[in-house]
PDB file of N, CA and C in Angstrom:
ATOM      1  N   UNK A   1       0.856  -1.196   0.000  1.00  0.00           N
ATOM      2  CA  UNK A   1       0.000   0.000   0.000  1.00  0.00           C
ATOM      3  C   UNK A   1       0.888   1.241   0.000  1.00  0.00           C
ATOM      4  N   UNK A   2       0.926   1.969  -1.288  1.00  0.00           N
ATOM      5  CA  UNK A   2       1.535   3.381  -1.216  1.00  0.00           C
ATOM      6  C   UNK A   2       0.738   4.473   0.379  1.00  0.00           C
ATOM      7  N   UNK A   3       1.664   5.017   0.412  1.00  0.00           N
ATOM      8  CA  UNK A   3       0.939   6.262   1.181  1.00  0.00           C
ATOM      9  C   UNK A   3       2.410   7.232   0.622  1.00  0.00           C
ATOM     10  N   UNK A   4       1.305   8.826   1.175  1.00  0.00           N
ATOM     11  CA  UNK A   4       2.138   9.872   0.921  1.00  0.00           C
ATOM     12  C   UNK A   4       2.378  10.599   2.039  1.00  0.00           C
ATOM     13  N   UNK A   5       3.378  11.809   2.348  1.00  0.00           N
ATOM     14  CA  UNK A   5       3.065  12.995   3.221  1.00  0.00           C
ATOM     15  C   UNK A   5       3.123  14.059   2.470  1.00  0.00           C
ATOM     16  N   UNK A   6       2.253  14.894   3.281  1.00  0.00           N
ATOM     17  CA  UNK A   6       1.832  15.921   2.395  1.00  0.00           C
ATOM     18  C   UNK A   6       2.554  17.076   4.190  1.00  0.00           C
ATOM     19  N   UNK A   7       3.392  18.105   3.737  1.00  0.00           N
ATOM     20  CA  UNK A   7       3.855  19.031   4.674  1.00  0.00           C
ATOM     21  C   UNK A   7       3.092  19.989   3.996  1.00  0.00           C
ATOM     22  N   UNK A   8       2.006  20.550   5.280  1.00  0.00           N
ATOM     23  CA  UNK A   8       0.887  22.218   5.075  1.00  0.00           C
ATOM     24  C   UNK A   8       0.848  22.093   6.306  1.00  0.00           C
ATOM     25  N   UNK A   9      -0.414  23.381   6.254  1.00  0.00           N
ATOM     26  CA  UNK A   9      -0.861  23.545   7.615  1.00  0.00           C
ATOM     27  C   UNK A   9      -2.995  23.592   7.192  1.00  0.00           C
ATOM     28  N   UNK A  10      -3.280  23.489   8.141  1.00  0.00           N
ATOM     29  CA  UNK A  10      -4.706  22.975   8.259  1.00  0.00           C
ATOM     30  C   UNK A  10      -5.391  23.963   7.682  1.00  0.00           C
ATOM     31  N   UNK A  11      -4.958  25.479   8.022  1.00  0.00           N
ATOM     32  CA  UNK A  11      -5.623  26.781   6.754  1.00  0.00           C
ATOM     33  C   UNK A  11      -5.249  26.949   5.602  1.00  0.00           C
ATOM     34  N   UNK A  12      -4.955  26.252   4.951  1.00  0.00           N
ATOM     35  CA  UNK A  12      -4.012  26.584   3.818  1.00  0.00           C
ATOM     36  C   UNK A  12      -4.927  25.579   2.676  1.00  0.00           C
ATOM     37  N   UNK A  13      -5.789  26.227   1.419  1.00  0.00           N
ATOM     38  CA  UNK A  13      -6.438  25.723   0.759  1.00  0.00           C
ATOM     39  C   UNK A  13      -5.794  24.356   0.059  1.00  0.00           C
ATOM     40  N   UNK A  14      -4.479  24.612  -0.819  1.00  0.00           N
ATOM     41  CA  UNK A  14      -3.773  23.969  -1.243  1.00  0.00           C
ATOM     42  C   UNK A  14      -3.297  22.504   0.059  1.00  0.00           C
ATOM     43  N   UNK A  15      -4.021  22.727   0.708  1.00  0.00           N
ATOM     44  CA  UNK A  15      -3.153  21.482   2.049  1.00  0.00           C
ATOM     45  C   UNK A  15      -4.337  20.704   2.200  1.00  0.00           C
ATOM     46  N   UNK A  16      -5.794  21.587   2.124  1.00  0.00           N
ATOM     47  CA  UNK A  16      -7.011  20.675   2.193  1.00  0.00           C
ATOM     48  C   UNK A  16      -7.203  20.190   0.880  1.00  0.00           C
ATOM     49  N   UNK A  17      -6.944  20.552  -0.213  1.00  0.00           N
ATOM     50  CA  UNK A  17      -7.249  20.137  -1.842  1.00  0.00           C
ATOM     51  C   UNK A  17      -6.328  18.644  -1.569  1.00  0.00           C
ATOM     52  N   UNK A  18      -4.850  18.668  -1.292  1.00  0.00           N
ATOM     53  CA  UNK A  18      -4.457  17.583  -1.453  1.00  0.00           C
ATOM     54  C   UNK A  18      -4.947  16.426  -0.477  1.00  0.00           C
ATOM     55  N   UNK A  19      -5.185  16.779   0.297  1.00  0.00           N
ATOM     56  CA  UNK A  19      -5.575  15.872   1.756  1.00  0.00           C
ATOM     57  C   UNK A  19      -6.971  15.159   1.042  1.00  0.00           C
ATOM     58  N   UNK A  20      -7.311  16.059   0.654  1.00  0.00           N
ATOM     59  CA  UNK A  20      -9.179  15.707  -0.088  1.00  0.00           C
ATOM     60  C   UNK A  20      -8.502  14.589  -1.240  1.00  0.00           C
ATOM     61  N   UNK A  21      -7.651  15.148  -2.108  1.00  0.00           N
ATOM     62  CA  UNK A  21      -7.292  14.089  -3.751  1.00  0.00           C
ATOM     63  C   UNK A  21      -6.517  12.750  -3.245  1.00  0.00           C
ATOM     64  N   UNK A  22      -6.142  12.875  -2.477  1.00  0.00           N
ATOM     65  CA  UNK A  22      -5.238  11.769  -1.705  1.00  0.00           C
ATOM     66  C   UNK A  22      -6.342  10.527  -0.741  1.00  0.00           C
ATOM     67  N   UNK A  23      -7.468  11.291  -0.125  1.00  0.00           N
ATOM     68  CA  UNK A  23      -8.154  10.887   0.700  1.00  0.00           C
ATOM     69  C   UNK A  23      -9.166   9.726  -0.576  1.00  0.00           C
ATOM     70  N   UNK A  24      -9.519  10.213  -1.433  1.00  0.00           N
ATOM     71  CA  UNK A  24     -11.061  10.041  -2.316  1.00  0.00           C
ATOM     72  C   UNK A  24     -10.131   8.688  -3.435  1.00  0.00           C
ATOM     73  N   UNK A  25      -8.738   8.980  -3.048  1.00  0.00           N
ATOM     74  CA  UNK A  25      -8.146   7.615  -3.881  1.00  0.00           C
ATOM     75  C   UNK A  25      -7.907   6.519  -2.921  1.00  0.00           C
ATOM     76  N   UNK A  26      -8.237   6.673  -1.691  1.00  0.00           N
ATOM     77  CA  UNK A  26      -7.547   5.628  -0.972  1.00  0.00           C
ATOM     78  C   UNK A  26      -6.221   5.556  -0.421  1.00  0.00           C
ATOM     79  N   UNK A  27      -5.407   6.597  -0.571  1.00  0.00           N
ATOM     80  CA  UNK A  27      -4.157   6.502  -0.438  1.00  0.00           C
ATOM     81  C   UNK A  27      -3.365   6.976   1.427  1.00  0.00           C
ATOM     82  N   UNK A  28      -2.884   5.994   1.729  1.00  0.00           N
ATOM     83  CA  UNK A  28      -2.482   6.265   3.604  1.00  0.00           C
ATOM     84  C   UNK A  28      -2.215   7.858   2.991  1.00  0.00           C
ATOM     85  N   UNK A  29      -2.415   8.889   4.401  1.00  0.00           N
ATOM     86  CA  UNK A  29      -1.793  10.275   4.329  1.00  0.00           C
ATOM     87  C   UNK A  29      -1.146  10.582   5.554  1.00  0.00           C
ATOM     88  N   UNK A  30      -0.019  10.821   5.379  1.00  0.00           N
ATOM     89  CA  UNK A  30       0.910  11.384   7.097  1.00  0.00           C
ATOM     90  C   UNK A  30       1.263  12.868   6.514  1.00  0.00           C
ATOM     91  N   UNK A  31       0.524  13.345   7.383  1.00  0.00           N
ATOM     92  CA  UNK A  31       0.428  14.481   7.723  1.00  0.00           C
ATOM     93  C   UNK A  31       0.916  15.432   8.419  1.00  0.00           C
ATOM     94  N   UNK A  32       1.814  16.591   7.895  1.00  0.00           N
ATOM     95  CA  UNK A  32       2.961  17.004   8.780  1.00  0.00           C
ATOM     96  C   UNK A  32       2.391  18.389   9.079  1.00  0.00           C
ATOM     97  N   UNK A  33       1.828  18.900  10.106  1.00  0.00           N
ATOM     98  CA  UNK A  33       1.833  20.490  10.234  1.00  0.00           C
ATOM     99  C   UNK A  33       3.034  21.331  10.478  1.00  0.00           C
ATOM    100  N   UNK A  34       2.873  22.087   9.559  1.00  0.00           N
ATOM    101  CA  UNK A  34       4.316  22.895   9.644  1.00  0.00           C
ATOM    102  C   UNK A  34       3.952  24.142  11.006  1.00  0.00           C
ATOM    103  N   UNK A  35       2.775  24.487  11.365  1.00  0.00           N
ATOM    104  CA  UNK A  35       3.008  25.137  12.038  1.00  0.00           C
ATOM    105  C   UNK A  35       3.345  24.410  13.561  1.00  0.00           C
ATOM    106  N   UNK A  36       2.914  23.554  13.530  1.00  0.00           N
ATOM    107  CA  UNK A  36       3.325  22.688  14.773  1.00  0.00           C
ATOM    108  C   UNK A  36       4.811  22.032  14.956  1.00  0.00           C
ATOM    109  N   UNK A  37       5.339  21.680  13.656  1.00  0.00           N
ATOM    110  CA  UNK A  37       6.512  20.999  13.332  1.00  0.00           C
ATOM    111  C   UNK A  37       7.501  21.350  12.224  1.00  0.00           C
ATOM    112  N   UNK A  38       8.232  22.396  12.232  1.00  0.00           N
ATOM    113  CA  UNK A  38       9.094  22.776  10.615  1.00  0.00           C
ATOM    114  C   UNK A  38       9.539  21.209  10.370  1.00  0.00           C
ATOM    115  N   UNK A  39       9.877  21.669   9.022  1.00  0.00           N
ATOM    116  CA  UNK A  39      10.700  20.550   8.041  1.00  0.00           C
ATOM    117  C   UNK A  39      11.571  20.588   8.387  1.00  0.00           C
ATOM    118  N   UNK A  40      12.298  19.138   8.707  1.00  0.00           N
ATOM    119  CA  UNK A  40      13.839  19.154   8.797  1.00  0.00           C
ATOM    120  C   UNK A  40      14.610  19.666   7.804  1.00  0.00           C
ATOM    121  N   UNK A  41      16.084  20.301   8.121  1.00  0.00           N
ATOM    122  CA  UNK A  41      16.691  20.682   7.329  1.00  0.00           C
ATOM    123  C   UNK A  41      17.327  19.330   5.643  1.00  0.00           C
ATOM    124  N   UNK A  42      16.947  18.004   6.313  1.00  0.00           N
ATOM    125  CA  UNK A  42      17.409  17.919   4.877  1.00  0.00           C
ATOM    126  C   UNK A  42      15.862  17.248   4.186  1.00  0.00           C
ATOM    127  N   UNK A  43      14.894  17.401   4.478  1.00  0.00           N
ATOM    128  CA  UNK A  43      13.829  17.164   4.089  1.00  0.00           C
ATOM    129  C   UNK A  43      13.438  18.631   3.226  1.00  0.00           C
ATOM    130  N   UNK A  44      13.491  19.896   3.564  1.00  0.00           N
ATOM    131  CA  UNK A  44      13.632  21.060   2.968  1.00  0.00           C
ATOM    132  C   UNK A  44      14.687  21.293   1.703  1.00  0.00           C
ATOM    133  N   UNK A  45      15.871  21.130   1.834  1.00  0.00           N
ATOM    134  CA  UNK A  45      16.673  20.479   1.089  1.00  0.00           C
ATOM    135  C   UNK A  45      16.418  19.862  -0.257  1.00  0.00           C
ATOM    136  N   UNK A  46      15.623  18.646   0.539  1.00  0.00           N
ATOM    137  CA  UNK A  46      15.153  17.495  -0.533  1.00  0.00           C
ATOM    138  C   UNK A  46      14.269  18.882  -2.141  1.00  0.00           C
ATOM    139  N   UNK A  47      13.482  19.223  -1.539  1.00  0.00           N
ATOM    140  CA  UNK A  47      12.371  20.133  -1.984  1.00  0.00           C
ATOM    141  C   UNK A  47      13.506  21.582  -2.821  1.00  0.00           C
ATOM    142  N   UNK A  48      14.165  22.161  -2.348  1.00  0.00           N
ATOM    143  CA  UNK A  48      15.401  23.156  -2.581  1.00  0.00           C
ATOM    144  C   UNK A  48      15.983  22.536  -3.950  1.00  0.00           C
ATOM    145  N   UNK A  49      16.341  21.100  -3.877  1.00  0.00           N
ATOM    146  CA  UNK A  49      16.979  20.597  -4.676  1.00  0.00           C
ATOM    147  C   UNK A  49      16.546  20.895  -6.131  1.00  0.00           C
ATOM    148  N   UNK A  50      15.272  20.068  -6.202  1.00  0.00           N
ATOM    149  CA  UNK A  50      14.484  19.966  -7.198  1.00  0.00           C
ATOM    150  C   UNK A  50      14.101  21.096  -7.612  1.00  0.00           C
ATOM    151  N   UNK A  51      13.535  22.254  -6.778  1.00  0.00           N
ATOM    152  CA  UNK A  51      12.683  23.382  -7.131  1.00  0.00           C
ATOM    153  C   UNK A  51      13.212  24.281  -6.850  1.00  0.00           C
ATOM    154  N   UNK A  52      14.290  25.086  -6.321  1.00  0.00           N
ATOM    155  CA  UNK A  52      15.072  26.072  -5.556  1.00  0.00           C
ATOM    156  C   UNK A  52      14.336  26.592  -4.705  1.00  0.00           C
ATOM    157  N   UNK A  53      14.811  27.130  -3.989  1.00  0.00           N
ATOM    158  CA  UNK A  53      14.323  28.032  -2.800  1.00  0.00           C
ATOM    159  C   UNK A  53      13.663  29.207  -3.278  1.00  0.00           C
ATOM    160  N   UNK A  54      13.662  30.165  -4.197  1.00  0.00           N
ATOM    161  CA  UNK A  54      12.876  30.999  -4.720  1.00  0.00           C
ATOM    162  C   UNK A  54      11.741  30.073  -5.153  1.00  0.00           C
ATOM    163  N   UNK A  55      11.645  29.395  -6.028  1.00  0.00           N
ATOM    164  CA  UNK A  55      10.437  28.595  -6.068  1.00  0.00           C
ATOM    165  C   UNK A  55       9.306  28.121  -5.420  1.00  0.00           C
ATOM    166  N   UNK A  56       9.895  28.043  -4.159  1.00  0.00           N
ATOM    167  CA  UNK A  56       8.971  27.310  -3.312  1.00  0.00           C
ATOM    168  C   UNK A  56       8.479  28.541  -2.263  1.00  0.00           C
ATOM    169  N   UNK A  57       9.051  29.581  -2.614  1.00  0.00           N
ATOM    170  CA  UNK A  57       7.951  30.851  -1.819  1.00  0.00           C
ATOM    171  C   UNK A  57       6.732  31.052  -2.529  1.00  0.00           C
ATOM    172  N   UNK A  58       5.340  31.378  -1.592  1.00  0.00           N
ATOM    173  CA  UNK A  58       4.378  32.125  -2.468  1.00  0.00           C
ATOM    174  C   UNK A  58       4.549  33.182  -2.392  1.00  0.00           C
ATOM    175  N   UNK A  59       4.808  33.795  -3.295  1.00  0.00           N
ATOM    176  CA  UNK A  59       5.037  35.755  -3.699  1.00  0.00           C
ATOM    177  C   UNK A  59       3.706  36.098  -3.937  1.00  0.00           C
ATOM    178  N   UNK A  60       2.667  35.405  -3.708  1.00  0.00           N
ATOM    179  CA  UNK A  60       1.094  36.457  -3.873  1.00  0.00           C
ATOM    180  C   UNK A  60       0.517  36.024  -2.901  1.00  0.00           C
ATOM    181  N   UNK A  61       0.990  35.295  -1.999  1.00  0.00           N
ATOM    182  CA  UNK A  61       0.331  35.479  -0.550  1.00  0.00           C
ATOM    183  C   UNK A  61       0.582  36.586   0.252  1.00  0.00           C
ATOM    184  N   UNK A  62      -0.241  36.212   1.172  1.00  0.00           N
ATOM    185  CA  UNK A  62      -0.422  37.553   2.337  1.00  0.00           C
ATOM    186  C   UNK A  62       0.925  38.032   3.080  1.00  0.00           C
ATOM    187  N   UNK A  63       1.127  36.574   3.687  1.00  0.00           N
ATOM    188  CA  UNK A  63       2.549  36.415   4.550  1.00  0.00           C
ATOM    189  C   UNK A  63       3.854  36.773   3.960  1.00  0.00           C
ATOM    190  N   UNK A  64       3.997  36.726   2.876  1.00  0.00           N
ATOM    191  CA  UNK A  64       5.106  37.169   2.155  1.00  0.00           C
ATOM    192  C   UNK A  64       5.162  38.533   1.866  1.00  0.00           C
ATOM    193  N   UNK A  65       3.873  39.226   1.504  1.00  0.00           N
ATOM    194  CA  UNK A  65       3.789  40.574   1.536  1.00  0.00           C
ATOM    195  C   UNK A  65       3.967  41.007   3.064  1.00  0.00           C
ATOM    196  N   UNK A  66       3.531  40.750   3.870  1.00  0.00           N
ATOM    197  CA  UNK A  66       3.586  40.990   5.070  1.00  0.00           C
ATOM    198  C   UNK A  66       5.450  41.183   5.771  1.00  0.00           C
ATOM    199  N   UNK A  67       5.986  40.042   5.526  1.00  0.00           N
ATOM    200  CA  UNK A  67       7.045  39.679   6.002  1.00  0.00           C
ATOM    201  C   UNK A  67       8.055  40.642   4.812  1.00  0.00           C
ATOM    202  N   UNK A  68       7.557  41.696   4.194  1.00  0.00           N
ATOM    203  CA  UNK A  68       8.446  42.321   3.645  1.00  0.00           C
ATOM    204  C   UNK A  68       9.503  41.824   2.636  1.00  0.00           C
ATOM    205  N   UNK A  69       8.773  41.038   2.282  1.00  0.00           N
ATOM    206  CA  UNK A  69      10.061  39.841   1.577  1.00  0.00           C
ATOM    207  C   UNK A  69       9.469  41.083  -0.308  1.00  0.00           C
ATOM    208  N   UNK A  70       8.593  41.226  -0.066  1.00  0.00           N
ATOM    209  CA  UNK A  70       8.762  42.078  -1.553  1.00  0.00           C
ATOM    210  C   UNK A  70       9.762  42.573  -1.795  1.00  0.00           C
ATOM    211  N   UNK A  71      10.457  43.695  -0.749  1.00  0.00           N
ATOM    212  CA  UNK A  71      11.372  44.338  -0.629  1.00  0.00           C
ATOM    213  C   UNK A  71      12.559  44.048  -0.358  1.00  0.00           C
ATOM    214  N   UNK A  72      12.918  42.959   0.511  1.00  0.00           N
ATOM    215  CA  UNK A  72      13.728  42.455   1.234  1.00  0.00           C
ATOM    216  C   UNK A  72      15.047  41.882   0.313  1.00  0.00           C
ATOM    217  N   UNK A  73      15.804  42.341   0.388  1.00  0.00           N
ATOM    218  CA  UNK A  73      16.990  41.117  -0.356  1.00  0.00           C
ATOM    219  C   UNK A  73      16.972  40.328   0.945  1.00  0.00           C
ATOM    220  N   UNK A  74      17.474  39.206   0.562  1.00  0.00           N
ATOM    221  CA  UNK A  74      17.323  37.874   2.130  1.00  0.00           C
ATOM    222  C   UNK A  74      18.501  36.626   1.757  1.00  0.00           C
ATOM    223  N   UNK A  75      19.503  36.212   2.667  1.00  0.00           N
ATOM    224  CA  UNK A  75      20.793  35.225   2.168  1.00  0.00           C
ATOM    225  C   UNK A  75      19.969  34.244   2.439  1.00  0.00           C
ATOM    226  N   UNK A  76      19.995  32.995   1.825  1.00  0.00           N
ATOM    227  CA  UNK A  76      19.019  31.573   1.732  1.00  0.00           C
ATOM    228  C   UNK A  76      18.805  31.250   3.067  1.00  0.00           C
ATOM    229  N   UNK A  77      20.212  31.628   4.000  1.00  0.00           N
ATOM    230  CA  UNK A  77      19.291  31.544   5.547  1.00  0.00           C
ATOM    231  C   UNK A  77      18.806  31.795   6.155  1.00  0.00           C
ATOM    232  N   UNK A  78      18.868  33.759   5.851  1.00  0.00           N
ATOM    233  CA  UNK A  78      17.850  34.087   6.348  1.00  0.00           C
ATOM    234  C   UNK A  78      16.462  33.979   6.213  1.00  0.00           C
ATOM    235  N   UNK A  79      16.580  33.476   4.720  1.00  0.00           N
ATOM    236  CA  UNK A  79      14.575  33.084   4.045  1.00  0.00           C
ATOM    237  C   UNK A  79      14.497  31.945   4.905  1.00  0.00           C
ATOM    238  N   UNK A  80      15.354  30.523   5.209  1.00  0.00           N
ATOM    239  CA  UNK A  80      15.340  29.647   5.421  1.00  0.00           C
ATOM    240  C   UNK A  80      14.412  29.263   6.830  1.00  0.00           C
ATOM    241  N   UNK A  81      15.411  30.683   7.819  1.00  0.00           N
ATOM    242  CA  UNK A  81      14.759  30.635   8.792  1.00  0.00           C
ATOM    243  C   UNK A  81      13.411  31.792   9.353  1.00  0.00           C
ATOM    244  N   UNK A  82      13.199  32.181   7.995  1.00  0.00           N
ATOM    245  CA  UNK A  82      11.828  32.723   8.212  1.00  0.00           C
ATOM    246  C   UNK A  82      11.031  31.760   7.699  1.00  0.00           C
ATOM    247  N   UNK A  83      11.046  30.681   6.952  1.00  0.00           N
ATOM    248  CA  UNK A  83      10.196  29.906   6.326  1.00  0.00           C
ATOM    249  C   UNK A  83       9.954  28.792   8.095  1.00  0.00           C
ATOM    250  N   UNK A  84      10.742  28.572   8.535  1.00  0.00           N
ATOM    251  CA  UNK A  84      10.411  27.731   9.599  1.00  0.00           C
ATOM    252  C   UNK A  84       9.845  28.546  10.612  1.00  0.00           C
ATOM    253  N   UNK A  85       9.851  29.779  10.534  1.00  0.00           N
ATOM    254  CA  UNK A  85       9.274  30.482  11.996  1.00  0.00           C
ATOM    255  C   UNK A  85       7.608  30.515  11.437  1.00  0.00           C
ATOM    256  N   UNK A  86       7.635  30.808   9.735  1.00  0.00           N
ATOM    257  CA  UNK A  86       6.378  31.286   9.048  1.00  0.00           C
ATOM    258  C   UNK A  86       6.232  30.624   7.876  1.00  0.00           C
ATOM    259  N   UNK A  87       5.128  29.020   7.958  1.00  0.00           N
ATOM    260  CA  UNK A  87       5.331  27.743   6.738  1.00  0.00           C
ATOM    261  C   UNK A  87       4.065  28.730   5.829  1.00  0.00           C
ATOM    262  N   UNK A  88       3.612  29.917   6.063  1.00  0.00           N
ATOM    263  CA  UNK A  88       2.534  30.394   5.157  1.00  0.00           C
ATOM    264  C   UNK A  88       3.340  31.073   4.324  1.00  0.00           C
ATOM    265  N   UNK A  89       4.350  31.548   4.195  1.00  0.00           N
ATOM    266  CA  UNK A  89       5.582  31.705   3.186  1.00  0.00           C
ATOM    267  C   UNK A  89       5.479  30.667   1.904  1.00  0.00           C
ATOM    268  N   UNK A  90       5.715  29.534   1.978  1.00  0.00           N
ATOM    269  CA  UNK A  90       5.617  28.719   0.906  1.00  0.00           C
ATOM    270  C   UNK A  90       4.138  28.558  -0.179  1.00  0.00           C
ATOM    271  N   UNK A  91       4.563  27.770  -1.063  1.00  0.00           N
ATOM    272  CA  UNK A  91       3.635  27.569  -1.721  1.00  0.00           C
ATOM    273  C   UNK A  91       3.214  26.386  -1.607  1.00  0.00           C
ATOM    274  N   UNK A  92       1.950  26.078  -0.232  1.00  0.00           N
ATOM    275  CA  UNK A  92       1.456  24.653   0.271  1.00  0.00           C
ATOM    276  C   UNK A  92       0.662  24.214  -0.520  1.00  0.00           C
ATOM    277  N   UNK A  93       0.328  22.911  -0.673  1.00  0.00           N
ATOM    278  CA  UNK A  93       1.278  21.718   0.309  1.00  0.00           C
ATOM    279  C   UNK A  93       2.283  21.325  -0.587  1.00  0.00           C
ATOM    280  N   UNK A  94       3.540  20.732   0.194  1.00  0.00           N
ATOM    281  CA  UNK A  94       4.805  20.022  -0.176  1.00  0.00           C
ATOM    282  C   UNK A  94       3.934  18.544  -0.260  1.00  0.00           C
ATOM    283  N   UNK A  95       4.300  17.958  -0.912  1.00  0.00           N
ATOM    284  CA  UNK A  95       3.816  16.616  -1.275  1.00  0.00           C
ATOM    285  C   UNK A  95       5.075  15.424  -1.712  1.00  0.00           C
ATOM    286  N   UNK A  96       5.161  14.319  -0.764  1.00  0.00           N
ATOM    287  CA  UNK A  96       5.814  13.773  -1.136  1.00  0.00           C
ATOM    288  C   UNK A  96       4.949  11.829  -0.923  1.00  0.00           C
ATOM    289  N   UNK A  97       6.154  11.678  -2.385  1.00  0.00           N
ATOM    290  CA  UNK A  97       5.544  10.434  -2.436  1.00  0.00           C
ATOM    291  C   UNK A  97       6.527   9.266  -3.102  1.00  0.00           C
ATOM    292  N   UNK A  98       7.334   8.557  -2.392  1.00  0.00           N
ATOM    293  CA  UNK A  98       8.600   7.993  -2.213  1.00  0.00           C
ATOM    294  C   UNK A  98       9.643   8.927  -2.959  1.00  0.00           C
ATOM    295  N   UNK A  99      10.062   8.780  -3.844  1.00  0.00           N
ATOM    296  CA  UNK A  99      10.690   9.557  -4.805  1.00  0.00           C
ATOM    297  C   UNK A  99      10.435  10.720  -5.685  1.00  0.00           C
ATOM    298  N   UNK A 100       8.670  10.917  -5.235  1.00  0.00           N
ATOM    299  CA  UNK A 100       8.454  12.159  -6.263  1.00  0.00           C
ATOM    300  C   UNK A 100       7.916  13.141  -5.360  1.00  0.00           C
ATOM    301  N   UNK A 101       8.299  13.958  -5.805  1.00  0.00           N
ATOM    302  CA  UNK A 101       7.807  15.781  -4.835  1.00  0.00           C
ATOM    303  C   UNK A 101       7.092  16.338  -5.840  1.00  0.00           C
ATOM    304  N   UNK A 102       6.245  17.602  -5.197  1.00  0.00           N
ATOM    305  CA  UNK A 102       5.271  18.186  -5.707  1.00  0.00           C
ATOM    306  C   UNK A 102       5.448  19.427  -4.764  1.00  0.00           C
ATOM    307  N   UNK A 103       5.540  20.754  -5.149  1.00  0.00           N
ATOM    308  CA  UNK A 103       4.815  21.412  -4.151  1.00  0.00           C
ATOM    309  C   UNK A 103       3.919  22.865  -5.121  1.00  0.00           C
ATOM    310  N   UNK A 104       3.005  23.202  -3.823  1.00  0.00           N
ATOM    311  CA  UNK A 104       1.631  23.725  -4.503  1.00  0.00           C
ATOM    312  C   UNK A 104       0.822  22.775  -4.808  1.00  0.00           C
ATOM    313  N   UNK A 105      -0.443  23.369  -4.830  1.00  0.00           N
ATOM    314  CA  UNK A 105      -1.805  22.389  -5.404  1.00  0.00           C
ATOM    315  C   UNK A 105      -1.557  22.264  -6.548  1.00  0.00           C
ATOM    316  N   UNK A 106      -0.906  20.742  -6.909  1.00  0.00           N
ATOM    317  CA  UNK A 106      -0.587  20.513  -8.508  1.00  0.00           C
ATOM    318  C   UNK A 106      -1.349  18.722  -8.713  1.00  0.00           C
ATOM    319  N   UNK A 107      -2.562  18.756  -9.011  1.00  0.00           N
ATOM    320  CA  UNK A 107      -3.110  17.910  -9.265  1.00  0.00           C
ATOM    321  C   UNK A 107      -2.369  16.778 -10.581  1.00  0.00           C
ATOM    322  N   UNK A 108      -1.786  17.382 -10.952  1.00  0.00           N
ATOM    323  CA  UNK A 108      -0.946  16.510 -12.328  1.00  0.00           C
ATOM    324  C   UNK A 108       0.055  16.074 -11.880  1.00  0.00           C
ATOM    325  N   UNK A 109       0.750  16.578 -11.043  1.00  0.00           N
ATOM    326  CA  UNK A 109       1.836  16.157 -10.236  1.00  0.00           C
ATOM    327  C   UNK A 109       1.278  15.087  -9.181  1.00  0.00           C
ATOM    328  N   UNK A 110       0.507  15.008  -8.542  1.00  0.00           N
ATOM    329  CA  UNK A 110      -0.337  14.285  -7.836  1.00  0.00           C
ATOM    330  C   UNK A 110      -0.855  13.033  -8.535  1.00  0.00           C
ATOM    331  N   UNK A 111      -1.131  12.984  -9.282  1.00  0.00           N
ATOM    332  CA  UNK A 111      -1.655  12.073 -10.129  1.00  0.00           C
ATOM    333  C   UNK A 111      -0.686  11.127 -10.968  1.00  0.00           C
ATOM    334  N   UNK A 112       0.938  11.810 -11.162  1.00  0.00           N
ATOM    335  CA  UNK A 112       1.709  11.089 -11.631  1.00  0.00           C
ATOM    336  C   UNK A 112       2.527  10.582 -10.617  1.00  0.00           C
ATOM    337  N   UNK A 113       2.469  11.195  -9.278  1.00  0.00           N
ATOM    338  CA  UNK A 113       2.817  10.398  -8.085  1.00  0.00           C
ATOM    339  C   UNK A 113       2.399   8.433  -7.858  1.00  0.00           C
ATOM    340  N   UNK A 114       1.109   8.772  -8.418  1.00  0.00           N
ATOM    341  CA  UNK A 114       0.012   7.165  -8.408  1.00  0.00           C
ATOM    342  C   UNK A 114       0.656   6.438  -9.355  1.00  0.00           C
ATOM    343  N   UNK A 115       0.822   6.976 -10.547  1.00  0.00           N
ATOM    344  CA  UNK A 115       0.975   6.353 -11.860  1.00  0.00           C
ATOM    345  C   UNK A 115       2.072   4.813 -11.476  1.00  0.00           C
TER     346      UNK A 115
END
């Protein structure tokens, strides 16, 4: 039996969309709240790798406008460790599923996770 984890937090539309597409296939879900629990550093990493660290911010969310990051030049650690103080920074949910990542509500990506 596959299962996935999906790293969001419980307000975050993109964290209930996947929880819902994951749920309606049958598939185990471990469930990581980032506001309760940051990502380990090489689990973040993992995600960095594939997608860079600019990538995986949302730049049209609230929190990012908020956190001044419009303006901000920021060294990868300092984003690094604003992303763990503040997981509404990213673009949720991180989705993982043995070997394949996803992050954002990406239903195609999700779907080739199953394949």
């Amino acid at each position: 039996m596959r299962s996935v984890q999906i790293f969001g937090v419980k307000s975050s539309q993109g964290t209930r969309a996947a929880e819902r597409f994951f749920k309606e296939r049958s598939i185990a879900i471990h469930f990581v709240d980032l506001k309760l629990k940051p990502m380990s550093p090489g689990e973040i990493k993992r995600f960095i790798e594939r997608f860079t660290l600019p990538a995986l911010l949302d730049r049209e969310g609230k929190a990012f406008e908020k956190a001044g990051l419009k303006y901000l030049k920021q060294s990868d650690a300092e984003l690094l460790a604003k992303i763990e103080r503040e997981p509404l920074l990213l673009r949720l949910p991180f989705v993982r599923c043995e070997k394949k990542i996803s992050i954002g509500q990406d239903e195609a990506a999700w779907k080739a996770m199953l394949d």
